[in-house]
Protein backbone atom coordinates (compact mmCIF):
# COMPACT_ATOMS: atom_id res chain seq x y z
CA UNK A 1 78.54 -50.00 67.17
CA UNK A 2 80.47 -50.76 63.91
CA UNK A 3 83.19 -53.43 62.87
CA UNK A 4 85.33 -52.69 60.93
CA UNK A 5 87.45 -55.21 58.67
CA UNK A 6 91.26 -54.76 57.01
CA UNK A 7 92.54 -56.46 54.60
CA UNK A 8 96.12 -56.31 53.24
CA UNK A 9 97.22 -56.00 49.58
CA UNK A 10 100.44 -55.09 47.31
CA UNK A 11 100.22 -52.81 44.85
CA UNK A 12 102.50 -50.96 42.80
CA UNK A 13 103.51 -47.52 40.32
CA UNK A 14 106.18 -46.34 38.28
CA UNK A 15 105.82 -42.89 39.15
CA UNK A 16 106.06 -42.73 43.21
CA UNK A 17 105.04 -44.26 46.52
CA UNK A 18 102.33 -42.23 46.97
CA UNK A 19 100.61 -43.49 43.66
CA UNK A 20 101.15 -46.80 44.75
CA UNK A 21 99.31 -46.30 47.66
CA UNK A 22 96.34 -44.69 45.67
CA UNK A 23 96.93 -47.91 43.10
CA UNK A 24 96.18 -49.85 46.47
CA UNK A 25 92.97 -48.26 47.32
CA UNK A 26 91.12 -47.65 44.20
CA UNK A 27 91.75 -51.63 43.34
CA UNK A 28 90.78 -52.45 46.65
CA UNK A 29 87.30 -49.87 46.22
CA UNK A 30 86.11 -52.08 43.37
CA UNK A 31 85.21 -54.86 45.69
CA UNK A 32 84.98 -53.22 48.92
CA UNK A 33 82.87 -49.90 49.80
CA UNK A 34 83.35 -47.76 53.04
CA UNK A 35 87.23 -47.19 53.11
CA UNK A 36 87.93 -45.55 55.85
CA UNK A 37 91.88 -45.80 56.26
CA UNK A 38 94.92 -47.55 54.57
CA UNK A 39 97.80 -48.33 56.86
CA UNK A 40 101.16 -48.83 54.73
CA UNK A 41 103.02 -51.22 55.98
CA UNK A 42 106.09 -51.62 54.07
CA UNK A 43 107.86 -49.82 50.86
CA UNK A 44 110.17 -51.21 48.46
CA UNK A 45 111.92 -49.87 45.47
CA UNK A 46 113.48 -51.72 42.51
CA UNK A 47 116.01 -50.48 41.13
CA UNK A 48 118.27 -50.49 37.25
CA UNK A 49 120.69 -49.24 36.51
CA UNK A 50 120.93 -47.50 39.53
CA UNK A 51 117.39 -45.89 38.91
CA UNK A 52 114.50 -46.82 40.76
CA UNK A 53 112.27 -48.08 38.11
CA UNK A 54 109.19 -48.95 40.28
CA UNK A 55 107.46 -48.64 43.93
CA UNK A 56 105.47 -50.67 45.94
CA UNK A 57 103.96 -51.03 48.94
CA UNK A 58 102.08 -53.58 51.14
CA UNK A 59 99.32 -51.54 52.73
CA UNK A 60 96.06 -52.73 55.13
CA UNK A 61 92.70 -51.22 54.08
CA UNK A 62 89.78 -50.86 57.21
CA UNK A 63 86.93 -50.44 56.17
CA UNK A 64 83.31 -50.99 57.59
CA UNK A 65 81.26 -53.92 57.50
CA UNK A 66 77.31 -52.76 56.04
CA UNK A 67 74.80 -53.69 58.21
């Protein structure tokens, strides 16, 4: 049997949702190993100048707990 843990975090890209997502789990892989899924939870946009100038996301990462 494994456990598995999740933690949330924010992260953030100028170029797409999608990067911000990747943003979330390769900061998240420098303290954590065994990723197993990320789980976004919510996506905002800001916007200038009626341009979105940046994305970000709130995401939980599982991963499991070493033995």
């Amino acid at each position: 049997m494994s456990i598995v843990k999740v933690i949330e975090v924010i992260a953030s890209s100028e170029k797409s949702f999608d990067d911000a997502v990747q943003n979330a789990v390769n900061e998240a892989s420098k303290s954590v190993k065994g990723i197993s899924s990320v789980y976004v939870k919510e996506m905002k946009a800001n916007v200038t100048d009626n341009k979105i100038v940046s994305y970000g996301v709130n995401a939980k990462i599982s991963f499991d707990i070493e033995k």
